[in-house]
C-alpha atoms as a PDB file:
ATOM      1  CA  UNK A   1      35.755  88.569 117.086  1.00  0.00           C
ATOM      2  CA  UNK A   2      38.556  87.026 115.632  1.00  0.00           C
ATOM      3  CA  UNK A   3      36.825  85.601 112.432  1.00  0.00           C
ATOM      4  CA  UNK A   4      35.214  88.609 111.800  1.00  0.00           C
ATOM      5  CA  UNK A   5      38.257  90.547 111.926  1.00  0.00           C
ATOM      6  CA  UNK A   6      40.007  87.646 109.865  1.00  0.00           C
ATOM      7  CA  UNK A   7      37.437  88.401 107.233  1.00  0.00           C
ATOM      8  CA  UNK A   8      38.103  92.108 107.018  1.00  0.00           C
ATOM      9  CA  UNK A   9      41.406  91.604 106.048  1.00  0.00           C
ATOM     10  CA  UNK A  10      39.917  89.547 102.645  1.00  0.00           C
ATOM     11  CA  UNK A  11      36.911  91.635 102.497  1.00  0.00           C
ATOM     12  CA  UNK A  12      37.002  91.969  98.984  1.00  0.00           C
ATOM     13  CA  UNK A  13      37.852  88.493  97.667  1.00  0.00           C
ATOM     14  CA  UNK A  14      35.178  86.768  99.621  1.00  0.00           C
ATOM     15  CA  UNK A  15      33.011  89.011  98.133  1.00  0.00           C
ATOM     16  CA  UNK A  16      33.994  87.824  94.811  1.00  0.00           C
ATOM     17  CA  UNK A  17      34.584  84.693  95.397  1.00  0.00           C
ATOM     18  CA  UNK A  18      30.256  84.808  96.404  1.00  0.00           C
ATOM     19  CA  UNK A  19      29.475  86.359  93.345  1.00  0.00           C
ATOM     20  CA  UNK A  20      31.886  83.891  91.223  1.00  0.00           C
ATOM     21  CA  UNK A  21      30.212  81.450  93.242  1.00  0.00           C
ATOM     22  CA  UNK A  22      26.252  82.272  91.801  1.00  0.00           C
ATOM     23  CA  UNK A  23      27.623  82.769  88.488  1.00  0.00           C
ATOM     24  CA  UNK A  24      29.065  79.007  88.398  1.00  0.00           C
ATOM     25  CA  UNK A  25      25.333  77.580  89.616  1.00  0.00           C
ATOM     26  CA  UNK A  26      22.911  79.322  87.011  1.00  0.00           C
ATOM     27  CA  UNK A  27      21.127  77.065  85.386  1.00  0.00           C
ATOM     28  CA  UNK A  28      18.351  77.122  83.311  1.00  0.00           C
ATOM     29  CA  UNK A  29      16.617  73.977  85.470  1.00  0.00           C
ATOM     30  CA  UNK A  30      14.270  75.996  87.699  1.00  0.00           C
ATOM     31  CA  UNK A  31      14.564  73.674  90.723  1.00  0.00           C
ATOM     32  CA  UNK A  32      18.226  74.249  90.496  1.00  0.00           C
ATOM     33  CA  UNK A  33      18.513  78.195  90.978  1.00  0.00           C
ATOM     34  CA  UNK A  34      15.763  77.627  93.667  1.00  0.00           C
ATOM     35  CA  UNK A  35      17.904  75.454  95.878  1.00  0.00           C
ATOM     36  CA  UNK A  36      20.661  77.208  94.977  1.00  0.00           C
ATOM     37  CA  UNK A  37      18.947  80.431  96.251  1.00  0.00           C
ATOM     38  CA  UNK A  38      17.932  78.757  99.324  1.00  0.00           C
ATOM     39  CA  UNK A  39      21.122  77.162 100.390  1.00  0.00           C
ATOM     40  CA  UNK A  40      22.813  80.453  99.482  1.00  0.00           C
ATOM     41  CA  UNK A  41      20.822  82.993 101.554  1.00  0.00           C
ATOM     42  CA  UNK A  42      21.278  79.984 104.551  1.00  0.00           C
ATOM     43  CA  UNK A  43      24.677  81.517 104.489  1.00  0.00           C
ATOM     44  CA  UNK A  44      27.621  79.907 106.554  1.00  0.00           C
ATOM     45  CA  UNK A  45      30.891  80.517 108.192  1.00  0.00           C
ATOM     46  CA  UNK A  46      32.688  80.117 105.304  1.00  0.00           C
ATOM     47  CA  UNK A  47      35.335  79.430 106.941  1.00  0.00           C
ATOM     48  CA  UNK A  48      37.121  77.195 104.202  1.00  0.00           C
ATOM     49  CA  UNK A  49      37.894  80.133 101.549  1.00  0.00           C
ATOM     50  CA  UNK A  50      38.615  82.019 104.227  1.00  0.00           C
ATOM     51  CA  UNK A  51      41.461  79.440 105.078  1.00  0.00           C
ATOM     52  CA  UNK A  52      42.304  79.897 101.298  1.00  0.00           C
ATOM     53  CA  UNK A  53      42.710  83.452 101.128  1.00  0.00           C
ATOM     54  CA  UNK A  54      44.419  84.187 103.887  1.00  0.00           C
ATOM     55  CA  UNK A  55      46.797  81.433 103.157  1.00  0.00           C
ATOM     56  CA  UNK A  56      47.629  83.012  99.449  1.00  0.00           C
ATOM     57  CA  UNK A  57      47.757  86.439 100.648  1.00  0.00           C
ATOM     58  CA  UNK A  58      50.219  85.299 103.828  1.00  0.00           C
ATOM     59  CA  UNK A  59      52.197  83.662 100.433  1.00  0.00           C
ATOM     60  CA  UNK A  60      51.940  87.512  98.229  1.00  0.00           C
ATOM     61  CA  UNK A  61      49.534  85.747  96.274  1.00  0.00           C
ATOM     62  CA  UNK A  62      47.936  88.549  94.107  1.00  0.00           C
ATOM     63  CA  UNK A  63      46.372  86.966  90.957  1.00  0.00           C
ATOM     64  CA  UNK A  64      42.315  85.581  90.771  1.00  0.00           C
ATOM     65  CA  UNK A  65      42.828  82.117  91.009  1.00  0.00           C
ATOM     66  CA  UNK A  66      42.366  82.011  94.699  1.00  0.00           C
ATOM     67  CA  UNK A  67      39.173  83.441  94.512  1.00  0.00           C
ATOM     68  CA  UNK A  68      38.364  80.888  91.562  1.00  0.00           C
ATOM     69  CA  UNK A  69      39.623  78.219  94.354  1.00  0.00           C
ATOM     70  CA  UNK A  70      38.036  79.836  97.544  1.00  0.00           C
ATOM     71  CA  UNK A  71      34.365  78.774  95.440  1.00  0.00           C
ATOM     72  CA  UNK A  72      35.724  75.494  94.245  1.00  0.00           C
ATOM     73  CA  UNK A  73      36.186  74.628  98.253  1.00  0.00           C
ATOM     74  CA  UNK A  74      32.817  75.662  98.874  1.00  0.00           C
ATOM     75  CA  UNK A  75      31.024  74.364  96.346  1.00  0.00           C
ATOM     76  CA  UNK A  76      32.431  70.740  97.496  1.00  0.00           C
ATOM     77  CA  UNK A  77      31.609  71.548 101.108  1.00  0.00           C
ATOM     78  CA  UNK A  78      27.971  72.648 100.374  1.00  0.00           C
ATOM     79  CA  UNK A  79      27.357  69.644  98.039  1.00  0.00           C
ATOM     80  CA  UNK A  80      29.057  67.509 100.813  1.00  0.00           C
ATOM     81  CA  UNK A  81      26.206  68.790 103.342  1.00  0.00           C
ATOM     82  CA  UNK A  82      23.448  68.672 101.059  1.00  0.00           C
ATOM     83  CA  UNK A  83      24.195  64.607 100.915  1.00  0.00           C
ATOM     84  CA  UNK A  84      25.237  64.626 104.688  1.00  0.00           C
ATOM     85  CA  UNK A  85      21.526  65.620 105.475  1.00  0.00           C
ATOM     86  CA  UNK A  86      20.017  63.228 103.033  1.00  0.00           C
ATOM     87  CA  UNK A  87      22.292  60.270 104.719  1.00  0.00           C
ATOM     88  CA  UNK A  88      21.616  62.006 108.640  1.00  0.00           C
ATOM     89  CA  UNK A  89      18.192  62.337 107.696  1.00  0.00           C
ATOM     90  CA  UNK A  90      18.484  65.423 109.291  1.00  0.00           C
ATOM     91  CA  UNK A  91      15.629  68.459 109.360  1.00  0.00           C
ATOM     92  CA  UNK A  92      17.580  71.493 110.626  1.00  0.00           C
ATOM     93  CA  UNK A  93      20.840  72.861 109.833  1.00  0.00           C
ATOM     94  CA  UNK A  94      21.878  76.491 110.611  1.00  0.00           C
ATOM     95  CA  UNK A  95      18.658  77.218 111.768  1.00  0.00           C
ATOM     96  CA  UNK A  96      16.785  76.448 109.356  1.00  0.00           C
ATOM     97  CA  UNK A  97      14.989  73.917 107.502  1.00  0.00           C
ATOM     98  CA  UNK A  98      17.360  71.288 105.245  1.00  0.00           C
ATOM     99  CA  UNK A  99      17.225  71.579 101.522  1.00  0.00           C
ATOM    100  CA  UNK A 100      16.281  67.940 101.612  1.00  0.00           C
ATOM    101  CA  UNK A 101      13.167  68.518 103.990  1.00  0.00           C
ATOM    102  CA  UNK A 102      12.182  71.046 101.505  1.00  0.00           C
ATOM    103  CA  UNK A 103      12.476  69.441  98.571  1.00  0.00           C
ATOM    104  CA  UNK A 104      13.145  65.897  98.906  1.00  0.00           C
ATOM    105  CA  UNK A 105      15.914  63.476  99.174  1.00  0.00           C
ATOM    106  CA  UNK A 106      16.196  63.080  95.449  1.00  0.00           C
ATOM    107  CA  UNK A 107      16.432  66.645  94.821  1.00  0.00           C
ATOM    108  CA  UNK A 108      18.737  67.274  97.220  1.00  0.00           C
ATOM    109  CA  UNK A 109      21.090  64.478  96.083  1.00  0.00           C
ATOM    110  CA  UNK A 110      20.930  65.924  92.321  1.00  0.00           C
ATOM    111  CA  UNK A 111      21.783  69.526  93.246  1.00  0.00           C
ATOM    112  CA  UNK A 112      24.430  68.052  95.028  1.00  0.00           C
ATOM    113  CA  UNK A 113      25.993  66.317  92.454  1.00  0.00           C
ATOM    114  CA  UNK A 114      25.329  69.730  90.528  1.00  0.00           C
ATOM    115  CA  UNK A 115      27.728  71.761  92.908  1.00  0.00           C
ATOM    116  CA  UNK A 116      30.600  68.913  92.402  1.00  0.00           C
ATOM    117  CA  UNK A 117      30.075  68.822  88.786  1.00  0.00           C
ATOM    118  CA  UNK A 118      30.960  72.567  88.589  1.00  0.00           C
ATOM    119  CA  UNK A 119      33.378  72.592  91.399  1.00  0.00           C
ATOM    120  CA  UNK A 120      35.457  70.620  89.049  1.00  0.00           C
ATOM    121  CA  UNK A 121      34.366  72.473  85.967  1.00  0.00           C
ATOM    122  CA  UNK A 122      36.019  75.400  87.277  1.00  0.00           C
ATOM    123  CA  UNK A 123      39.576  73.420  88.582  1.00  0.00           C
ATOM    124  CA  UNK A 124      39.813  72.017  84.930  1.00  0.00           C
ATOM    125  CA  UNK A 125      39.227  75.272  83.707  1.00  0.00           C
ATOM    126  CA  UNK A 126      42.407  76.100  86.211  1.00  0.00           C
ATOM    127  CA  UNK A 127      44.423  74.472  83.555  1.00  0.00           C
ATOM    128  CA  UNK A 128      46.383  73.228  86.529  1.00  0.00           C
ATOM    129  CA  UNK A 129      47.330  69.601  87.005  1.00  0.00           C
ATOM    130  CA  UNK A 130      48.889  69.786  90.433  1.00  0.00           C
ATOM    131  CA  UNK A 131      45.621  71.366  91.687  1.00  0.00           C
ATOM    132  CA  UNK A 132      43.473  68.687  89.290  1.00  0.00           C
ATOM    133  CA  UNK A 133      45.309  66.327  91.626  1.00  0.00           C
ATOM    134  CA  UNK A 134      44.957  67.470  94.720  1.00  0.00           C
ATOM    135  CA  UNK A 135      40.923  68.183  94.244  1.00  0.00           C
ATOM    136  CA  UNK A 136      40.941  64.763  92.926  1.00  0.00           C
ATOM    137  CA  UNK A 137      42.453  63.173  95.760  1.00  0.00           C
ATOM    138  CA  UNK A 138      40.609  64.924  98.264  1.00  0.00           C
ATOM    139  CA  UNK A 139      36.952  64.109  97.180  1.00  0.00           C
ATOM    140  CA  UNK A 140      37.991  60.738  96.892  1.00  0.00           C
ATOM    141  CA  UNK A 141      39.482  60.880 100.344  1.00  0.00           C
ATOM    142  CA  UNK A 142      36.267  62.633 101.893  1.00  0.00           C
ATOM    143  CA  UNK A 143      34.068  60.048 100.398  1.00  0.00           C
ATOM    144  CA  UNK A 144      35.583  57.338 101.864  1.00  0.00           C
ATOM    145  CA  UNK A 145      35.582  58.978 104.931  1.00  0.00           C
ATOM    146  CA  UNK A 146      31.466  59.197 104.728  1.00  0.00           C
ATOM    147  CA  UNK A 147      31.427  55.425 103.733  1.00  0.00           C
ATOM    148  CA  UNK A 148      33.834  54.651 106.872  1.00  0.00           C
ATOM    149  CA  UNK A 149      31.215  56.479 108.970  1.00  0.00           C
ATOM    150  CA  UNK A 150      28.488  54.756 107.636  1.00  0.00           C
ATOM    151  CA  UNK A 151      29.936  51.550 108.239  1.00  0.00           C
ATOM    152  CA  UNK A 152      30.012  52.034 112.081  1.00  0.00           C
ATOM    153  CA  UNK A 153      26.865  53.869 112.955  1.00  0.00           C
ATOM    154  CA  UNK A 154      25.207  52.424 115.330  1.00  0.00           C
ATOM    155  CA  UNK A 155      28.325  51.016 116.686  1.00  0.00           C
ATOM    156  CA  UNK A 156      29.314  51.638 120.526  1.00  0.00           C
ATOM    157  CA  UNK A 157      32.209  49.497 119.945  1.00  0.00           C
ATOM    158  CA  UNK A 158      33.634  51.744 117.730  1.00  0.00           C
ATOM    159  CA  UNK A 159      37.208  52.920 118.684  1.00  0.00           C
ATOM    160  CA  UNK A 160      38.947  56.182 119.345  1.00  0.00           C
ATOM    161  CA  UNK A 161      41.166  55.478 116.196  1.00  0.00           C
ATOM    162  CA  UNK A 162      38.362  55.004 113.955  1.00  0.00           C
ATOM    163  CA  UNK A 163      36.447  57.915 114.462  1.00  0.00           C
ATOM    164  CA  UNK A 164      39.919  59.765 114.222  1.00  0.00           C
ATOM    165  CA  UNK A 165      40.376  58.259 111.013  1.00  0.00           C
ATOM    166  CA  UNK A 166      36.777  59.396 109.816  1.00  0.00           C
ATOM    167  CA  UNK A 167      36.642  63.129 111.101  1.00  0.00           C
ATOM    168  CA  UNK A 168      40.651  63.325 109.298  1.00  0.00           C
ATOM    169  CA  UNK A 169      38.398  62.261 106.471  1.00  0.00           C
ATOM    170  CA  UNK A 170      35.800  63.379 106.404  1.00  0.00           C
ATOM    171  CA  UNK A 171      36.123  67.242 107.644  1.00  0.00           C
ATOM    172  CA  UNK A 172      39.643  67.383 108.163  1.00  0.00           C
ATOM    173  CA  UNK A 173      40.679  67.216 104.832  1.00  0.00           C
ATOM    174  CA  UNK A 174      38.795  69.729 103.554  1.00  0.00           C
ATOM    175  CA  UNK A 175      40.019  71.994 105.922  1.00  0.00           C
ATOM    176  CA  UNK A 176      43.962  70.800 104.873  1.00  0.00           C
ATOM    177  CA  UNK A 177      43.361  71.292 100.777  1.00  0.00           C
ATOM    178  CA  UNK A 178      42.114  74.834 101.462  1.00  0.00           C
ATOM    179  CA  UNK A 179      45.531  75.723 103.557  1.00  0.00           C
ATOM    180  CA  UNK A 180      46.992  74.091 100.853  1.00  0.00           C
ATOM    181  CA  UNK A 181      45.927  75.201  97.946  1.00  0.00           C
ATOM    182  CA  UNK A 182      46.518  79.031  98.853  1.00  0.00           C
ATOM    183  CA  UNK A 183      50.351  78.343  98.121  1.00  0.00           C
ATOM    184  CA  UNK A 184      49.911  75.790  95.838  1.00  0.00           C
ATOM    185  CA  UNK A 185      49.818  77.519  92.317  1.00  0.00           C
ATOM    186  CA  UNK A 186      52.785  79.882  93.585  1.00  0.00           C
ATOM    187  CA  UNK A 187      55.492  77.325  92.927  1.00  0.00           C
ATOM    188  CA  UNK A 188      56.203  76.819  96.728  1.00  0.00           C
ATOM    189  CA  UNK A 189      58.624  74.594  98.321  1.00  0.00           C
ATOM    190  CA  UNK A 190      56.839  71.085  98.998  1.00  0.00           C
ATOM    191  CA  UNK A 191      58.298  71.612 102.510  1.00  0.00           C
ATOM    192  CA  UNK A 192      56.007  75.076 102.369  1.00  0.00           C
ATOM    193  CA  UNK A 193      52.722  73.296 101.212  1.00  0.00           C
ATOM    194  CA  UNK A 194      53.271  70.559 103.393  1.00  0.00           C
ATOM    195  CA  UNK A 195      53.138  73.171 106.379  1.00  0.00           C
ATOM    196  CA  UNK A 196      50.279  74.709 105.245  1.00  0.00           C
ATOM    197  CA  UNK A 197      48.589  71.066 104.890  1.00  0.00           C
ATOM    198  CA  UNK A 198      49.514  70.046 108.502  1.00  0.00           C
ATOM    199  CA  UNK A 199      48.134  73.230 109.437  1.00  0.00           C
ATOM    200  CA  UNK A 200      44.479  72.683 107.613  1.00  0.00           C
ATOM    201  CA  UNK A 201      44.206  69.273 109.161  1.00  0.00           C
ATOM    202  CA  UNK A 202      44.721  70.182 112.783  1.00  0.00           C
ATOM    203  CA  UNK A 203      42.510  72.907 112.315  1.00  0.00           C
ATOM    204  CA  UNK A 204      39.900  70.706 110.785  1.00  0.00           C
ATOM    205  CA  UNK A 205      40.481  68.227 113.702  1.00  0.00           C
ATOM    206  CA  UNK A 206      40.135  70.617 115.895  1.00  0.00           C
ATOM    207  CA  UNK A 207      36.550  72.419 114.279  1.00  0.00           C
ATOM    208  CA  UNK A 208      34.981  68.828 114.185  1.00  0.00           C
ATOM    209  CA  UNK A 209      36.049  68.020 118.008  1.00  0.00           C
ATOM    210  CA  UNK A 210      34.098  71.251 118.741  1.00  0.00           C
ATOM    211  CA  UNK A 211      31.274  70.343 116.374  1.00  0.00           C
ATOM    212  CA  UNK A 212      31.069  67.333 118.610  1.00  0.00           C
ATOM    213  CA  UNK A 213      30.858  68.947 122.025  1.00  0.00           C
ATOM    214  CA  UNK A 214      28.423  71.826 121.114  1.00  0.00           C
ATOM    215  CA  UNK A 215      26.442  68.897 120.114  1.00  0.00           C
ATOM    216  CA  UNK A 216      25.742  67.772 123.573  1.00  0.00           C
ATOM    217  CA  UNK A 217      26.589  71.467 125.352  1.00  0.00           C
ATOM    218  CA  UNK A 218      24.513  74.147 123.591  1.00  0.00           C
ATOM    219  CA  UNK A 219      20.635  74.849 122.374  1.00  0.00           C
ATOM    220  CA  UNK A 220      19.582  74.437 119.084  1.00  0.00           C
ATOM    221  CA  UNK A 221      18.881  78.592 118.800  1.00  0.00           C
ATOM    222  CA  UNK A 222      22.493  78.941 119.120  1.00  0.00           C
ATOM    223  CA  UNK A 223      23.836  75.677 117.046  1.00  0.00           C
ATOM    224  CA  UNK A 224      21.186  75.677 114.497  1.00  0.00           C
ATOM    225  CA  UNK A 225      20.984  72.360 115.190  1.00  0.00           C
ATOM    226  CA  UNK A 226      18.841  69.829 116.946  1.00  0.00           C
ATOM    227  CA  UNK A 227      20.039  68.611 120.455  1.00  0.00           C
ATOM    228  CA  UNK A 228      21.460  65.131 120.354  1.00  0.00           C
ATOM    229  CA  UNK A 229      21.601  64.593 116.746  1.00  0.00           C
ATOM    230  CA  UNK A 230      24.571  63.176 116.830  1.00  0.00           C
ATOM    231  CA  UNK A 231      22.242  60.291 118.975  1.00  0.00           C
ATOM    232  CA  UNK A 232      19.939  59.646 116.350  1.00  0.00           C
ATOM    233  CA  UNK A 233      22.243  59.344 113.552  1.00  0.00           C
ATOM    234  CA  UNK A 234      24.030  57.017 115.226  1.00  0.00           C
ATOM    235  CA  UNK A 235      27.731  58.389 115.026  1.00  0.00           C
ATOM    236  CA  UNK A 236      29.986  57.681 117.496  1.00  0.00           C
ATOM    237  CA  UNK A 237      31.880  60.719 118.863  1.00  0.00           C
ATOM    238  CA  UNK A 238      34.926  61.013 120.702  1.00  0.00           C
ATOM    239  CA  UNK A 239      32.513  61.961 123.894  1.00  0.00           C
ATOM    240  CA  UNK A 240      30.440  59.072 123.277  1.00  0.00           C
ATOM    241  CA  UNK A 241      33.561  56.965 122.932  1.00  0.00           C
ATOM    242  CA  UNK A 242      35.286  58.453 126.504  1.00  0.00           C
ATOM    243  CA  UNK A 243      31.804  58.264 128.236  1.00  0.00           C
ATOM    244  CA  UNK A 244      31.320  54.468 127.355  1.00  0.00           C
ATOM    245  CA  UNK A 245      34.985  53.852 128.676  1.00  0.00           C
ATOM    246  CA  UNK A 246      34.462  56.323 132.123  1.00  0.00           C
ATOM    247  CA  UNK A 247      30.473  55.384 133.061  1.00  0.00           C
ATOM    248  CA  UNK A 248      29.141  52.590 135.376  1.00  0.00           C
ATOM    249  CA  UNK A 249      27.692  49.566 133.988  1.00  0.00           C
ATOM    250  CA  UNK A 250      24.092  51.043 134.210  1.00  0.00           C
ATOM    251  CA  UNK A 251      25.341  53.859 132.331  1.00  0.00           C
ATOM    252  CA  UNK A 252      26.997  52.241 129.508  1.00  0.00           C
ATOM    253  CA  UNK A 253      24.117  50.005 128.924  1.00  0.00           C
ATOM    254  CA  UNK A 254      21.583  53.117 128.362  1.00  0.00           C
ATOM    255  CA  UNK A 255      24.479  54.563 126.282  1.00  0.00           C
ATOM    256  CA  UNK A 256      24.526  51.457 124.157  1.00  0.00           C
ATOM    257  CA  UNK A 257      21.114  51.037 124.157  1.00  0.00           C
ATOM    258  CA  UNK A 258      20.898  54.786 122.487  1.00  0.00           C
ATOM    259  CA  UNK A 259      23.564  54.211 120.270  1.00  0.00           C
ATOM    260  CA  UNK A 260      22.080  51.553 118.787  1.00  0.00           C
ATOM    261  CA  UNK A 261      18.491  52.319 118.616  1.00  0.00           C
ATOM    262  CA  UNK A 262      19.405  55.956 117.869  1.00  0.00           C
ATOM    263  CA  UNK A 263      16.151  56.170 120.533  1.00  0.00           C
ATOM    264  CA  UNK A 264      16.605  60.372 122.261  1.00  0.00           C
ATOM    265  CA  UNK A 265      13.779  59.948 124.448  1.00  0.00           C
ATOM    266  CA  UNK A 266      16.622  60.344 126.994  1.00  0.00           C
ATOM    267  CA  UNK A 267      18.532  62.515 125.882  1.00  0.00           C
ATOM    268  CA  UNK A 268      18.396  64.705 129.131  1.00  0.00           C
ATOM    269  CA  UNK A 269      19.909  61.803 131.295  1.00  0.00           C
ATOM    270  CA  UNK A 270      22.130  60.733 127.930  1.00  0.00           C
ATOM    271  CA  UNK A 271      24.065  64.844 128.227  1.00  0.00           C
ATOM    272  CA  UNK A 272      23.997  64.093 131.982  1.00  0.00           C
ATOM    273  CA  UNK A 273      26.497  60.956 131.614  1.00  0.00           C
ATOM    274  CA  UNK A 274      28.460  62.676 129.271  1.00  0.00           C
ATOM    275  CA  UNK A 275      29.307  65.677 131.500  1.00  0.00           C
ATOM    276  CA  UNK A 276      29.558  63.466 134.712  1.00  0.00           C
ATOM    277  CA  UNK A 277      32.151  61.238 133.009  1.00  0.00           C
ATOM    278  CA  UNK A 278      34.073  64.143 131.652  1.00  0.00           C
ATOM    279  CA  UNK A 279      33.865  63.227 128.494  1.00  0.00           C
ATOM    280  CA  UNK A 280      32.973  67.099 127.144  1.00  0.00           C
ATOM    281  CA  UNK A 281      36.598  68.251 128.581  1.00  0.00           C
ATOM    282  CA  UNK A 282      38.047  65.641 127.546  1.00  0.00           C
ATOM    283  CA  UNK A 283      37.175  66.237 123.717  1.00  0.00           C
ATOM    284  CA  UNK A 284      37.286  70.052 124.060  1.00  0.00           C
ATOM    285  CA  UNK A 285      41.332  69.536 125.237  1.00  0.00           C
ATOM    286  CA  UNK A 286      41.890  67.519 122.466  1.00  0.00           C
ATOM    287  CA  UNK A 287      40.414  70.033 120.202  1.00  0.00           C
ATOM    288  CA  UNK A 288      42.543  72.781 122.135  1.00  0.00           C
ATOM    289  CA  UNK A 289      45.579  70.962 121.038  1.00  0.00           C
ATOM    290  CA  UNK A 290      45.618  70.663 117.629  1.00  0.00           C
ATOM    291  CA  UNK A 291      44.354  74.113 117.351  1.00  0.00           C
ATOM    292  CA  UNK A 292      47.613  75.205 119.344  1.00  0.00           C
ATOM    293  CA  UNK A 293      49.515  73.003 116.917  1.00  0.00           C
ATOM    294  CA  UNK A 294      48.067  74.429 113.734  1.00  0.00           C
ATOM    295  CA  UNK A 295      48.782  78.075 114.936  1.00  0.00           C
ATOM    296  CA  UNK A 296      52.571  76.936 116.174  1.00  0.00           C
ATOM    297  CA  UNK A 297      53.038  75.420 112.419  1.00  0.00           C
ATOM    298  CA  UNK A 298      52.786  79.309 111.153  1.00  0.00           C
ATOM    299  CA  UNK A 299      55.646  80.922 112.981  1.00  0.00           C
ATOM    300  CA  UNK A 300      57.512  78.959 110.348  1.00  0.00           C
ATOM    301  CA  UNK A 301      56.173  81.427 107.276  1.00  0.00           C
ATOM    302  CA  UNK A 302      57.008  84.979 107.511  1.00  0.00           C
ATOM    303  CA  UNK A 303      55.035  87.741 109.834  1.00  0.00           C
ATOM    304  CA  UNK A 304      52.299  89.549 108.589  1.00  0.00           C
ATOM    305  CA  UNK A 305      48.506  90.675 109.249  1.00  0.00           C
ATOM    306  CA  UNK A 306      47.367  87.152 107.226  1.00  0.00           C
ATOM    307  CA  UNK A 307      49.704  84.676 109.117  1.00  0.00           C
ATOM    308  CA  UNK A 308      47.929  86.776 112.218  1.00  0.00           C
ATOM    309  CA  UNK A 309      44.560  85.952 110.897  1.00  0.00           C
ATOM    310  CA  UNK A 310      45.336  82.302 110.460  1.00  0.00           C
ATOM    311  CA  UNK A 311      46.360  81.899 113.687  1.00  0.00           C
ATOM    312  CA  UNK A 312      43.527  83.478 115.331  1.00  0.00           C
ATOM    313  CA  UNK A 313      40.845  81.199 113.208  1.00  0.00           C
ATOM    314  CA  UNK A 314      42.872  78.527 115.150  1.00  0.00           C
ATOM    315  CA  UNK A 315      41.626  80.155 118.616  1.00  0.00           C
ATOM    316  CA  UNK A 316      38.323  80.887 117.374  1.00  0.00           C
ATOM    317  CA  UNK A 317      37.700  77.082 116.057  1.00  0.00           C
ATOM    318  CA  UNK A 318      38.166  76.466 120.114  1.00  0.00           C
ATOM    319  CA  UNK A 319      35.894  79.145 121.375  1.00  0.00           C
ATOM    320  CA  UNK A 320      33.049  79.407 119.317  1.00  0.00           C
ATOM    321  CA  UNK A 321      29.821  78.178 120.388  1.00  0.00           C
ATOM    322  CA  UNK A 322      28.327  77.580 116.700  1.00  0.00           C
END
């Protein structure tokens, strides 16, 4: 599998990056080392550093800063779920129970500001202002994109450009700063990080378009996530967006009607309307074009087992089913 194999090739500094990672969070708050613990052992693609340490080592990046960066990334990303589930109200991510089922909303919420506190600990501690800034600007960015999503749940008349501008936000970014940031303590050409940022956000376009359709296309045991939550939050997905614009009148009402309520009851004859109006190819050849963008940006930087890797996380993104 191509992520497995892309992980191979940074064996060693994801590795450290984990174990840089647990000894950012100790704390002597019990609650905190239990979450911590729990979310931890949850595991995750980590997908993010991975995106970070390929991208130094495709740029002869040698030094430990990437690994310092790799946990900066996820440290945001976890603390940016933890609050996700407390806003979704969800109960089951990657398989398993939600930190905020487990120990409350308001626990949840503090831990979360926790992991950003010490995200940024550690960039300050980077003694880097061009990475301050870029850290900086992206939380702000990806916090506005949660607001912006707030603001139209519940909306079926929610455009195609709007939930663009959200997922750029909102996922999308994250995905960009971690391309980024692999070059961006090497005194690269702007032109250089630029690529590299193009590259994150397509990917990260392309990730959430698949998040999307393996909402309404595979079983929770292989997701780790409830069928049709996507439904009950209320968010408006490019599939629910195509399928209001392709069904008949019956259909858009009941899709409405759902959207609204957030009501699953249906959610059988809700999938159904969303395959017959093609709405699941439809987002899934969206998705397959920014990945094919994102691994086209690369054959600008030179040739080598990392660049490789990158490009293949662009192909995985596209054919996973998780």
């Amino acid at each position: 599998m191509a992520l497995e194999a892309a992980r191979q090739l940074v064996q060693t500094e994801l590795e450290a990056t984990d174990k840089f990672i647990i000894s950012q969070l100790q704390s002597e708050i019990t609650l905190i080392n239990q979450m911590v613990e729990y979310i931890l052992k949850c595991g995750g693609k980590r997908i993010r550093p991975l995106i970070l340490l390929l991208s130094a080592k495709a740029f002869n990046h040698s030094a430990e800063h990437p690994i310092h960066l790799a946990a900066v990334i996820e440290l945001i990303h976890t603390a940016t779920l933890l609050h996700d589930d407390v806003v979704d109200n969800a109960s089951l991510r990657r398989g398993q129970k939600t930190a905020n089922i487990l120990w409350g909303n308001e626990a949840s919420v503090l831990v979360g500001d926790f992991l950003y506190s010490r995200a940024f600990q550690v960039v300050v501690n980077l003694r880097c202002q061009s990475v301050l800034d870029i850290f900086a600007q992206a939380t702000h960015f990806m916090a506005e994109g949660e607001i912006l999503q707030l603001v139209h749940a519940h909306n079926p008349d929610t455009t195609e450009a709007t939930y663009f501008e959200v997922i750029q936000r909102k996922t999308a970014k994250l995905f960009a700063v971690a391309a980024e940031l692999g070059v961006a303590m090497l005194n690269r050409s702007e032109q250089e990080q630029k690529l590299m940022r193009g590259y994150g956000l397509d990917l990260g376009l392309a990730y959430q378009l698949i998040d999307d359709v393996l909402d309404y296309s595979e079983s929770p045991e292989i997701t780790g996530k409830n069928v049709g939550n996507d439904i009950a939050e209320g968010k408006m997905t490019l599939l629910m967006i195509h399928a209001l614009r392709k069904g008949s009148k019956a259909e858009i009402a009941l899709l409405r009607k759902a959207i609204e309520s957030g009501e699953t009851e249906r959610v059988e004859d809700l999938i159904e309307i969303i395959e017959s109006t093609g709405a699941i190819e439809y987002t899934a050849q969206l998705a397959r074009q920014y990945a094919h963008k994102a691994g086209s940006a690369l054959l600008q930087i030179p040739a080598s087992p990392y660049r490789q890797a990158l490009q293949d996380l662009a192909e995985f993104v596209i054919q996973r089913s998780y």
